[in-house]
N, C-alpha and C. Protein backbone atom coordinates (compact mmCIF):
# COMPACT_ATOMS: atom_id res chain seq x y z
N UNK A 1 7.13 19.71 -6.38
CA UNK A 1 7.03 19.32 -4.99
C UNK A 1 8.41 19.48 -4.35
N UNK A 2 8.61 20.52 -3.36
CA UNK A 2 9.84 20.41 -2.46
C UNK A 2 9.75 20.20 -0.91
N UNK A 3 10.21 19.15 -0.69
CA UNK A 3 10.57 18.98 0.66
C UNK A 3 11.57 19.32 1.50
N UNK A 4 11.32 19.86 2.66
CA UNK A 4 12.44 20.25 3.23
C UNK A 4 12.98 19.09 4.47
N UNK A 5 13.70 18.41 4.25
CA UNK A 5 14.20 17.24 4.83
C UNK A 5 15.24 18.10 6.19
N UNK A 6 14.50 17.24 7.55
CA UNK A 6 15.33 17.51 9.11
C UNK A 6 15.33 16.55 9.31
N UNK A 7 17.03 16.29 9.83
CA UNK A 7 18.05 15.25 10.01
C UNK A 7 18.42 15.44 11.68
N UNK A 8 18.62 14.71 12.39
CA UNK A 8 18.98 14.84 13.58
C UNK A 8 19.66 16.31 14.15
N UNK A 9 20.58 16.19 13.35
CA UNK A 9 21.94 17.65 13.08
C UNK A 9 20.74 18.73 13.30
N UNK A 10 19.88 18.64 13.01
CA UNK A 10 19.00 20.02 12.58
C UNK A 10 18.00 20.11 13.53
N UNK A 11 17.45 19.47 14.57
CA UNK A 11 17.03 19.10 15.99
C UNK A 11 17.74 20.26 17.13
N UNK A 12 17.00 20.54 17.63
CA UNK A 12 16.97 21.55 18.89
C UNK A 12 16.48 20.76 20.15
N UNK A 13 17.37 20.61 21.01
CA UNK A 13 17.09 19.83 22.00
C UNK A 13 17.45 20.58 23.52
N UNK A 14 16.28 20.54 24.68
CA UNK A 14 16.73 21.28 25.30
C UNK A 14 15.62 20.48 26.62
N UNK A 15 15.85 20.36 27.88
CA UNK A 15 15.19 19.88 29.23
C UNK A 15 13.95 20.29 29.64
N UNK A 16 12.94 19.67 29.83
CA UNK A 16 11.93 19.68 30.40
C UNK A 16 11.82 19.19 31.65
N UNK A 17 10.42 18.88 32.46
CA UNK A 17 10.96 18.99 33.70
C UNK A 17 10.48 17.19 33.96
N UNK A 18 9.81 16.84 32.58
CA UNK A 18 9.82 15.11 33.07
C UNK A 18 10.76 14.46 32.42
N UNK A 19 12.03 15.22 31.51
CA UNK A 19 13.13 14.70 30.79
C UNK A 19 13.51 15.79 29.01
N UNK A 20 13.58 15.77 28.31
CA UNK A 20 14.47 15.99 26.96
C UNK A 20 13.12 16.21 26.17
N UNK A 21 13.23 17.43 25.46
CA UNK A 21 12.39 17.46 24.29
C UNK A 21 13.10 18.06 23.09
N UNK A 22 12.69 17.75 22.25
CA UNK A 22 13.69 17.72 20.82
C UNK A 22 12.55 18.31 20.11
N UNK A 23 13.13 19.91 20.03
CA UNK A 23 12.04 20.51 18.61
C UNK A 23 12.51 19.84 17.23
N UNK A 24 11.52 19.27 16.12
CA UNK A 24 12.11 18.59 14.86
C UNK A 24 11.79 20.19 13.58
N UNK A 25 10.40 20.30 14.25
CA UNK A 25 10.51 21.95 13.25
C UNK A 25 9.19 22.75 14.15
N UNK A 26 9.26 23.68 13.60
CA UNK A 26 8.10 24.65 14.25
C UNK A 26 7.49 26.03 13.20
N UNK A 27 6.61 26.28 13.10
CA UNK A 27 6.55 27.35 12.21
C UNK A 27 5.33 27.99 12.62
N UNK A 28 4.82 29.15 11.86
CA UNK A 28 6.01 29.61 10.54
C UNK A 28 7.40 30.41 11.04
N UNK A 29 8.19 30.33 10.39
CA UNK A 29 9.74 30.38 10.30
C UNK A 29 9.80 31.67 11.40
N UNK A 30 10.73 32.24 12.41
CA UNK A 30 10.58 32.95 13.10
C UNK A 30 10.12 32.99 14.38
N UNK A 31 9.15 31.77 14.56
CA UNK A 31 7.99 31.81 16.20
C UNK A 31 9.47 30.62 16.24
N UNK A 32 8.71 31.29 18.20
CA UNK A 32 9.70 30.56 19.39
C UNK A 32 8.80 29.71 20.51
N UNK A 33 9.17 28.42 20.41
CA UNK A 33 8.09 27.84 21.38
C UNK A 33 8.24 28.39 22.78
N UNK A 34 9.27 29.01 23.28
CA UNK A 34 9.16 29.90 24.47
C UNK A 34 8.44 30.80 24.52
N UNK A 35 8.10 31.60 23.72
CA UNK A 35 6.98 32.90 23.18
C UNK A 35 5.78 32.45 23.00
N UNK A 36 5.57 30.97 22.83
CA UNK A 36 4.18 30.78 22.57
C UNK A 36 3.36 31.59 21.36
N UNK A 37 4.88 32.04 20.39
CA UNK A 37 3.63 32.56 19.14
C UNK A 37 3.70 31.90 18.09
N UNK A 38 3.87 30.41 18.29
CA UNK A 38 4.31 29.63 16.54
C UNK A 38 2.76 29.06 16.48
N UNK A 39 2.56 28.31 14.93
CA UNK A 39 1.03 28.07 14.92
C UNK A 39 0.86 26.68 15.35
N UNK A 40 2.34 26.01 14.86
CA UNK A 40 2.46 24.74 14.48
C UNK A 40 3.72 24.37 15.29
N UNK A 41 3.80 23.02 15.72
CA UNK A 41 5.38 22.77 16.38
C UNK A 41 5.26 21.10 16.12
N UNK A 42 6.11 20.64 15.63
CA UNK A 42 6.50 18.44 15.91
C UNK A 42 7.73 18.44 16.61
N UNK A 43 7.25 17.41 17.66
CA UNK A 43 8.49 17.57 18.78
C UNK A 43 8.49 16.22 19.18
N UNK A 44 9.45 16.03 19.64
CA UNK A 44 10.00 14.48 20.57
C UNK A 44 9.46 14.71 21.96
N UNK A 45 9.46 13.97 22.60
CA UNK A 45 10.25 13.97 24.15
C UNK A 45 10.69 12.86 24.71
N UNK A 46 11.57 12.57 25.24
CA UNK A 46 11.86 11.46 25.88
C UNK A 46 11.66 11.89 27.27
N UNK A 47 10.67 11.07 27.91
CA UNK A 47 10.07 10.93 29.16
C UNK A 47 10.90 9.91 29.83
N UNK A 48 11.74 10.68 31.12
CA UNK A 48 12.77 10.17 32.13
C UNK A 48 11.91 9.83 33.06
N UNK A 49 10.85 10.20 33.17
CA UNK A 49 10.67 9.75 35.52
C UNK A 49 9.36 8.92 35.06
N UNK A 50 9.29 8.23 35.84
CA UNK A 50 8.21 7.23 36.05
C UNK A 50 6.88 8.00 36.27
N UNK A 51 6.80 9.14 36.87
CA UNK A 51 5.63 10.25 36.69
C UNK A 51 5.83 11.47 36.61
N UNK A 52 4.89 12.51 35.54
CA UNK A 52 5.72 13.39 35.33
C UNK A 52 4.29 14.48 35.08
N UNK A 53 4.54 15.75 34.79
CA UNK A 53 2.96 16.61 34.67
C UNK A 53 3.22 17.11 33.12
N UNK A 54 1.99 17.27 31.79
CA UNK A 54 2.58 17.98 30.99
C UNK A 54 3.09 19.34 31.02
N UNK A 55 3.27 19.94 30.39
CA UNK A 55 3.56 21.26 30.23
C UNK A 55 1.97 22.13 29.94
N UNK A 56 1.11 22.80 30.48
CA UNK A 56 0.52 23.51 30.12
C UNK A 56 0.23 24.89 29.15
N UNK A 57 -0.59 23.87 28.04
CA UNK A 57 -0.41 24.80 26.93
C UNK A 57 -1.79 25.25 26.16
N UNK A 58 -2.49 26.16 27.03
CA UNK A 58 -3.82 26.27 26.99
C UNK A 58 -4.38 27.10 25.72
N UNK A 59 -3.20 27.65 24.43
CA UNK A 59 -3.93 27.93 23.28
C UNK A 59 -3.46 26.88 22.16
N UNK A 60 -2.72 25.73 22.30
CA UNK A 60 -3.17 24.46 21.32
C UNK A 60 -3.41 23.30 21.99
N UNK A 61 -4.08 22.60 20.63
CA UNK A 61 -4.32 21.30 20.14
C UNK A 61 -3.44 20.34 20.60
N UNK A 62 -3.20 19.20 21.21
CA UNK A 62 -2.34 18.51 21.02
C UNK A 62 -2.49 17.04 20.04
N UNK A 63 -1.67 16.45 19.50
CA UNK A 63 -1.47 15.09 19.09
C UNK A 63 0.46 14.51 20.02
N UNK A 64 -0.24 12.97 20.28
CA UNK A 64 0.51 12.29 20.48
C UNK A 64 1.27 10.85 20.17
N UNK A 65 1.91 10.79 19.63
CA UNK A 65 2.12 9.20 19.80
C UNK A 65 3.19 8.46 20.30
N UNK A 66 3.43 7.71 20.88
CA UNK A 66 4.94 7.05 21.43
C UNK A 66 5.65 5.99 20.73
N UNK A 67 6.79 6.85 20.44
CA UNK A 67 7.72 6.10 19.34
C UNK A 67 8.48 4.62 20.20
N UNK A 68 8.58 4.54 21.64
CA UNK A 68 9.39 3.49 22.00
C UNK A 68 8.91 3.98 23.37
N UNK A 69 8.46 2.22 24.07
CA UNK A 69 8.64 2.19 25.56
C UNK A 69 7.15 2.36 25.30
N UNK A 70 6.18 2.45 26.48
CA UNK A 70 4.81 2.56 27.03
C UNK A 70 4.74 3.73 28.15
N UNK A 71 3.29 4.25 28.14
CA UNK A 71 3.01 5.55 28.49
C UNK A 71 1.76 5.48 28.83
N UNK A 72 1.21 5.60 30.75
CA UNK A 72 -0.15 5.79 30.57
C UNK A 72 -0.56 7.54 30.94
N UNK A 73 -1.70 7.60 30.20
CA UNK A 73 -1.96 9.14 30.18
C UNK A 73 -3.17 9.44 30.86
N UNK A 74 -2.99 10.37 31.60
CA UNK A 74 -4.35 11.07 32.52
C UNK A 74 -4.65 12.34 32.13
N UNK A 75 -6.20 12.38 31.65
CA UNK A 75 -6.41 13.72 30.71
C UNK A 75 -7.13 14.07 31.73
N UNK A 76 -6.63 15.48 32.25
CA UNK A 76 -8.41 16.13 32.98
C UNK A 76 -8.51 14.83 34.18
N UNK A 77 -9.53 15.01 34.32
CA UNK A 77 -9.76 13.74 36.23
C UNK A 77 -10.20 12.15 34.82
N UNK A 78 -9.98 12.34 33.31
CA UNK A 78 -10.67 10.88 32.78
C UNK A 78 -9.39 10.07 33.52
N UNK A 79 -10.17 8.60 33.05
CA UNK A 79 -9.41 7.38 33.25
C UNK A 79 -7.60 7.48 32.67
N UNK A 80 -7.19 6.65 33.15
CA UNK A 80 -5.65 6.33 32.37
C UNK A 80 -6.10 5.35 31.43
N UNK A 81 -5.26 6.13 30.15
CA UNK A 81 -4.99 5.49 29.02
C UNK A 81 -3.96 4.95 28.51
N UNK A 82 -3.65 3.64 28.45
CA UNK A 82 -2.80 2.85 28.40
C UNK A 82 -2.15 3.84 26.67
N UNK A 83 -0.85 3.63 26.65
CA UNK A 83 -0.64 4.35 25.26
C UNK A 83 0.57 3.15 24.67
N UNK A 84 0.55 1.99 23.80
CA UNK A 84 1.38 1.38 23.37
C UNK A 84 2.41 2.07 22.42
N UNK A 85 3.10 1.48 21.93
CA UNK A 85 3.91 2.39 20.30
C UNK A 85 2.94 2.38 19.67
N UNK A 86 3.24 3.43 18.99
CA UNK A 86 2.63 3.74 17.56
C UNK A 86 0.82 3.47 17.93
N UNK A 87 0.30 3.93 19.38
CA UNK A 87 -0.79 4.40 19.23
C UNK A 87 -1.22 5.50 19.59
N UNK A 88 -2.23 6.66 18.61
CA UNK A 88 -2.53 8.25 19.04
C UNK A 88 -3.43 8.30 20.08
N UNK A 89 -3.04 9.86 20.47
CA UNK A 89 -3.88 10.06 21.25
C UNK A 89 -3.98 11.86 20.96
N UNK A 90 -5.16 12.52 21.31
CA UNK A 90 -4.96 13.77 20.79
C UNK A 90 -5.90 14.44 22.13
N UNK A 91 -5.53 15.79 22.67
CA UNK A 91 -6.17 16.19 23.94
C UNK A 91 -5.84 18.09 23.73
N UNK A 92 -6.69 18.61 24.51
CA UNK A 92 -6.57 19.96 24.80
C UNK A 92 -5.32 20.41 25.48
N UNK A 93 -4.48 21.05 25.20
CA UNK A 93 -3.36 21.56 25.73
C UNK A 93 -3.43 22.70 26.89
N UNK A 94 -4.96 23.00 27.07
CA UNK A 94 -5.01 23.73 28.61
C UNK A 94 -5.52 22.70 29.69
N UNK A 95 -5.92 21.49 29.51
CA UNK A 95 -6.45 20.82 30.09
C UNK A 95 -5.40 19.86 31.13
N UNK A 96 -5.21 19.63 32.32
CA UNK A 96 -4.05 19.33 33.10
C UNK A 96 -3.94 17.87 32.27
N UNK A 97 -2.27 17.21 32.54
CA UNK A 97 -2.31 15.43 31.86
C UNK A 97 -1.36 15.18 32.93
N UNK A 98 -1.57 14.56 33.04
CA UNK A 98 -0.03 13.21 33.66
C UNK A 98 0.08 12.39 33.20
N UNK A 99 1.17 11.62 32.78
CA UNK A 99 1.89 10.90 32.52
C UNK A 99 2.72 9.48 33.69
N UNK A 100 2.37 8.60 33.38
CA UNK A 100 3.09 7.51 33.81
C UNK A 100 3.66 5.93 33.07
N UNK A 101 5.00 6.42 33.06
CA UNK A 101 5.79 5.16 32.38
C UNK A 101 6.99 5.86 31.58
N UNK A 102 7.41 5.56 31.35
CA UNK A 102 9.15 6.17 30.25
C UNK A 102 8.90 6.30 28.92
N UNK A 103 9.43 6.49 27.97
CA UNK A 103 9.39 6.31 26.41
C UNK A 103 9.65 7.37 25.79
N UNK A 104 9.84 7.51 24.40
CA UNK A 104 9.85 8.74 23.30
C UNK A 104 8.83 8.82 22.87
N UNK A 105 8.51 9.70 22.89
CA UNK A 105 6.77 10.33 21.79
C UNK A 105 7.29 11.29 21.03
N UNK A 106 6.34 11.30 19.95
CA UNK A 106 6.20 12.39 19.04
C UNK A 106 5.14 13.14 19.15
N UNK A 107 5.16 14.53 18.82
CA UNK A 107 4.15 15.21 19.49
C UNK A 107 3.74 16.28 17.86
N UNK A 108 2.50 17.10 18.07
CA UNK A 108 2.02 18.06 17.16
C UNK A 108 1.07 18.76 17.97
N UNK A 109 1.49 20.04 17.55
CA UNK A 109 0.62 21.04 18.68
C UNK A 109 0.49 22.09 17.70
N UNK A 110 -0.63 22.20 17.71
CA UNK A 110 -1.65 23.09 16.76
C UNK A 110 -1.91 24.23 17.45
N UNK A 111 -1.79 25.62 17.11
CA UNK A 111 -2.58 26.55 17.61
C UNK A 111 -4.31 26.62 17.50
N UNK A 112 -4.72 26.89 18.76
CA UNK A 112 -6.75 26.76 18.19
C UNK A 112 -6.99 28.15 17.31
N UNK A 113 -7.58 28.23 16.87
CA UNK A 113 -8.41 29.05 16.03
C UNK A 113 -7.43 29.70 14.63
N UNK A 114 -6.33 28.81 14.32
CA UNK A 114 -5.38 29.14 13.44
C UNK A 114 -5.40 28.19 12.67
N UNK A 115 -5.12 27.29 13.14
CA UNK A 115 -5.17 25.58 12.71
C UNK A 115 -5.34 24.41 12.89
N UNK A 116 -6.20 23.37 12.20
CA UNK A 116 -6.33 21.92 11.85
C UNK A 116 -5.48 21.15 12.06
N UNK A 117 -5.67 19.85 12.31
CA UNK A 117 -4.96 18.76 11.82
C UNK A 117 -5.06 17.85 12.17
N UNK A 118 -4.20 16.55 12.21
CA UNK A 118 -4.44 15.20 12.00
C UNK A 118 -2.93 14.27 12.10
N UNK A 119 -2.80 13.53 13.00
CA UNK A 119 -1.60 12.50 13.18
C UNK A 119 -2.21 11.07 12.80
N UNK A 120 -1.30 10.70 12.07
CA UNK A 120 -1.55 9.27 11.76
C UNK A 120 -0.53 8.10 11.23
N UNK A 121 -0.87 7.13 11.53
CA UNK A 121 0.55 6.21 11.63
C UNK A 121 0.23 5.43 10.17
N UNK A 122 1.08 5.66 9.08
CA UNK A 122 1.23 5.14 8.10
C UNK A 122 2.34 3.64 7.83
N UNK A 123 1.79 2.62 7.85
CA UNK A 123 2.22 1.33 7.56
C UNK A 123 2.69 1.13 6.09
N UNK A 124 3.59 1.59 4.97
CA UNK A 124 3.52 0.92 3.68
C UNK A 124 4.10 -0.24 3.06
N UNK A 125 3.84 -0.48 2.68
CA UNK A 125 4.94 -1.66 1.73
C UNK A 125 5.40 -1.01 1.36
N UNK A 126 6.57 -2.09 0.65
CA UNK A 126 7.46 -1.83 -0.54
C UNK A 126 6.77 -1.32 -1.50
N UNK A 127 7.03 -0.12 -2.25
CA UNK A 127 6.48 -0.43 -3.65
C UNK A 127 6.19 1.75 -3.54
N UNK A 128 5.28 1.77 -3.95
CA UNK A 128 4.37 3.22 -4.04
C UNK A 128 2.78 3.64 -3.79
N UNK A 129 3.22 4.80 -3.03
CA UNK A 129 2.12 5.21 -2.29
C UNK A 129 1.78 6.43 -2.70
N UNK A 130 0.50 7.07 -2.75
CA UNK A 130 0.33 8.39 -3.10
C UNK A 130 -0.81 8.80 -2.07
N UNK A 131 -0.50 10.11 -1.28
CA UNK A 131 -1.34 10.48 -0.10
C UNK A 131 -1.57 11.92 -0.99
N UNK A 132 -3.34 11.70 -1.02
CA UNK A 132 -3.91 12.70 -1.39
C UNK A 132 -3.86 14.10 -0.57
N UNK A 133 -3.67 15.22 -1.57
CA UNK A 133 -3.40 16.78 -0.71
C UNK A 133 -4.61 17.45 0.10
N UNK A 134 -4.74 16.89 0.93
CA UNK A 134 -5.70 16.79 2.02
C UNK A 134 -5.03 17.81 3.19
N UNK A 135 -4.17 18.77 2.83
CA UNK A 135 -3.30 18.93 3.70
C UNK A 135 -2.32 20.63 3.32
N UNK A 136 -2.83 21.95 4.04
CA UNK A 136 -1.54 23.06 3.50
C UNK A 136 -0.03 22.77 4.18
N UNK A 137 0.28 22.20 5.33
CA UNK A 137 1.88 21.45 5.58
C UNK A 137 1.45 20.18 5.80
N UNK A 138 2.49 19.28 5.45
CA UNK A 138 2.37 17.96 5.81
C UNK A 138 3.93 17.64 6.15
N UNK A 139 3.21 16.97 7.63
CA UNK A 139 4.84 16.61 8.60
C UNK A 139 5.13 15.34 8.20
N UNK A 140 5.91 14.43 7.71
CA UNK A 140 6.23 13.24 7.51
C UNK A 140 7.34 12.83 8.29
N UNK A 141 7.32 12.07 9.40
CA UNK A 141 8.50 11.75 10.23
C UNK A 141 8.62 9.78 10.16
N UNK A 142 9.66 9.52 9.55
CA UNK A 142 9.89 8.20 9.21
C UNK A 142 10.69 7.36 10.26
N UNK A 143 9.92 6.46 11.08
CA UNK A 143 9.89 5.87 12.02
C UNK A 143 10.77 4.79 12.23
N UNK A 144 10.79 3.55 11.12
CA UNK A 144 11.44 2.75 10.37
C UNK A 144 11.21 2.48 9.02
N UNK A 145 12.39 2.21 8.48
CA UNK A 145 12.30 1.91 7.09
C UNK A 145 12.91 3.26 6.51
N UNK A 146 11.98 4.00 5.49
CA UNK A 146 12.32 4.61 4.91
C UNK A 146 11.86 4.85 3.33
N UNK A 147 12.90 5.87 2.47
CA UNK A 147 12.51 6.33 1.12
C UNK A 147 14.29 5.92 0.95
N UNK A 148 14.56 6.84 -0.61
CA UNK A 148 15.79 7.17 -0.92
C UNK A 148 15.61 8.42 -0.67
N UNK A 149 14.69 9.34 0.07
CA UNK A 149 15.19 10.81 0.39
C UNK A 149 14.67 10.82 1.96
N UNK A 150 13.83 9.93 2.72
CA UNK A 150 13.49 10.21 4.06
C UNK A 150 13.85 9.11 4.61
N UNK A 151 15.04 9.26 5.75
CA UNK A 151 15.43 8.24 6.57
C UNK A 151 15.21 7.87 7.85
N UNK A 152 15.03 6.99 8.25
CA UNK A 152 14.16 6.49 10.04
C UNK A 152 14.67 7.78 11.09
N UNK A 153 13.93 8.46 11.92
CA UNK A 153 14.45 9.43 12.67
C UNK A 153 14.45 10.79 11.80
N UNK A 154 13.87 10.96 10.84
CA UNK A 154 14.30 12.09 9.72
C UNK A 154 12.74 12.80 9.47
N UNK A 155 12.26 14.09 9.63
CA UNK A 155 11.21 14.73 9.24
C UNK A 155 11.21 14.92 8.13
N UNK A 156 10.59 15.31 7.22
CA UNK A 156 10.24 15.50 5.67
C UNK A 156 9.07 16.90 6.22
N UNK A 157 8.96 18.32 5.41
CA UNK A 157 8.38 18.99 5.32
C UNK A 157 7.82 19.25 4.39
N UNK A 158 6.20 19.54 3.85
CA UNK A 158 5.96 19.53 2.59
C UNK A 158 5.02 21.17 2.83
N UNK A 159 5.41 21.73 2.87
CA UNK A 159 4.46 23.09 2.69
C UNK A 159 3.57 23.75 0.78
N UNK A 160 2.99 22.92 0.63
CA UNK A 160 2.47 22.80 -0.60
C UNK A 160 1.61 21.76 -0.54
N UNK A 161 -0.22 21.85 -0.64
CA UNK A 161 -1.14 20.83 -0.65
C UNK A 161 -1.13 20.51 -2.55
N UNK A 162 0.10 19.42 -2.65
CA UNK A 162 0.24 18.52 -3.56
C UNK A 162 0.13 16.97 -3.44
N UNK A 163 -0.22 16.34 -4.13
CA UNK A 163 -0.45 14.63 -3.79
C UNK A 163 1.43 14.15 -3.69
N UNK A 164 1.30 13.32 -2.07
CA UNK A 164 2.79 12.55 -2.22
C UNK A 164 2.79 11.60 -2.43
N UNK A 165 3.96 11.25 -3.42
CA UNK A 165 4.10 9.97 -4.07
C UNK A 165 5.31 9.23 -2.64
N UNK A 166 5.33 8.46 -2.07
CA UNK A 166 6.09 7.59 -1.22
C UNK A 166 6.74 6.50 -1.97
N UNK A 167 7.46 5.62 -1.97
CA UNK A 167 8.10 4.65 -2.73
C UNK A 167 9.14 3.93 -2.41
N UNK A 168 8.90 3.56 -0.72
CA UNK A 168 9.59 2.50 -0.17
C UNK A 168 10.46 1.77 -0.97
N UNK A 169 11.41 1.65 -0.33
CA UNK A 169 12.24 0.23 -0.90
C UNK A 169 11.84 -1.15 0.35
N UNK A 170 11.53 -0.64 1.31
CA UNK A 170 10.90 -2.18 2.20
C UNK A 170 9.81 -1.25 2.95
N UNK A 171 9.54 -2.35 3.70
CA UNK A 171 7.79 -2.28 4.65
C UNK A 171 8.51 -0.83 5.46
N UNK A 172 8.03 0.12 5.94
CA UNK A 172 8.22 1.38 6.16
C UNK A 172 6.62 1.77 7.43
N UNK A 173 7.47 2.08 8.20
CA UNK A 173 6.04 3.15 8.81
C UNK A 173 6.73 4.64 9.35
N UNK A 174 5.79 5.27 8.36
CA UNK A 174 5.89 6.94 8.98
C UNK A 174 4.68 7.34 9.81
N UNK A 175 4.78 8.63 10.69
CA UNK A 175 3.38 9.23 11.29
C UNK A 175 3.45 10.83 10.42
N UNK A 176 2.08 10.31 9.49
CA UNK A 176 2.07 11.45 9.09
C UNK A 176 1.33 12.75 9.52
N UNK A 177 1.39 14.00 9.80
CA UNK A 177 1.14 15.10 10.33
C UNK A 177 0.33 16.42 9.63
N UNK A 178 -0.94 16.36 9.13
CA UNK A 178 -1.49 16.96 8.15
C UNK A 178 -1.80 18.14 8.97
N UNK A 179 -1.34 19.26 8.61
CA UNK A 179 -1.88 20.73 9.16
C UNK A 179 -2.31 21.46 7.70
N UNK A 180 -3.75 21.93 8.81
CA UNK A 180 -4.75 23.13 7.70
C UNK A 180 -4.63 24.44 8.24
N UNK A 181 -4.01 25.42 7.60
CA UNK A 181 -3.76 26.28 8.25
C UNK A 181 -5.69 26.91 8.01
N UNK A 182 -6.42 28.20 8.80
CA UNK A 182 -7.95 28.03 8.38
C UNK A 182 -7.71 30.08 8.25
């Protein structure tokens, strides 16, 4: 099992037009989220204005979740959805959104007809965990807490559907990021 561990240092950060988005990785190795030809992308943003429009991205998937601060979201003409920390939300990336309220999110954007997947907020204890290989990349971004190899703010890449062993030293929550490539 090798992971490829991204550390802040290794973050690409560059302006959007409702504030800062921070590529953490993108693949496969080579695609440019300006080109619109990667399959896969996990990204930050820190949302500056009190209302803001997404970016329209009408050949992926999206997943969302907000790492700090509150976020309500307008998909298409549905209702606003209140978005606390650490709760998902997942929507069509051609479909218009707005946004209202500040915060950091973490994001996963899937290409359609390339690839699967799945965001989810992992709570562990202390102790050891093993997440079945349910998964050809798996994004692991550690929120608080931590491993002795993945630190709060730190992605973990696992490109290999092998079972991960986790093994906290305290209570830990990561959002983990399962992509199927099809």
């Amino acid at each position: 099992m090798s992971w490829n561990i991204f550390t802040p240092q290794d973050f690409q950060t560059s302006h959007w037009a409702g504030g800062v988005t921070t590529q953490l990785a993108i693949g496969p190795q080579g695609t440019h989220y300006a080109d619109r030809d990667f399959l896969w992308r996990i990204s930050s943003a820190q949302v500056e204005l009190d209302h803001s429009v997404f970016t329209h991205l009408p050949d992926y998937h999206r997943f969302l979740t907000v790492l700090e601060g509150e976020l309500e979201l307008q998909i298409g003409s549905g209702p606003k959805l209140p978005l606390p920390p650490l709760s998902l939300c997942q929507f069509d990336g051609g479909v218009p959104v707005e946004s209202w309220g500040r915060c950091k999110d973490l994001n996963l954007m899937l290409r359609k007809g390339a690839c699967t997947g799945s965001m989810e907020v992992l709570r562990l204890p202390a102790g050891s965990s093993v997440l079945p290989p349910d998964w050809d990349i798996l994004g692991l971004y550690c929120v608080q807490g931590g491993t002795s190899w993945l630190r709060s703010g730190e992605l973990g890449l696992l490109q290999e559907p092998t079972p991960c062993r986790l093994a906290p030293a305290e209570s830990s929550v990561f959002l983990a990021m399962k992509i199927r490539l099809l």
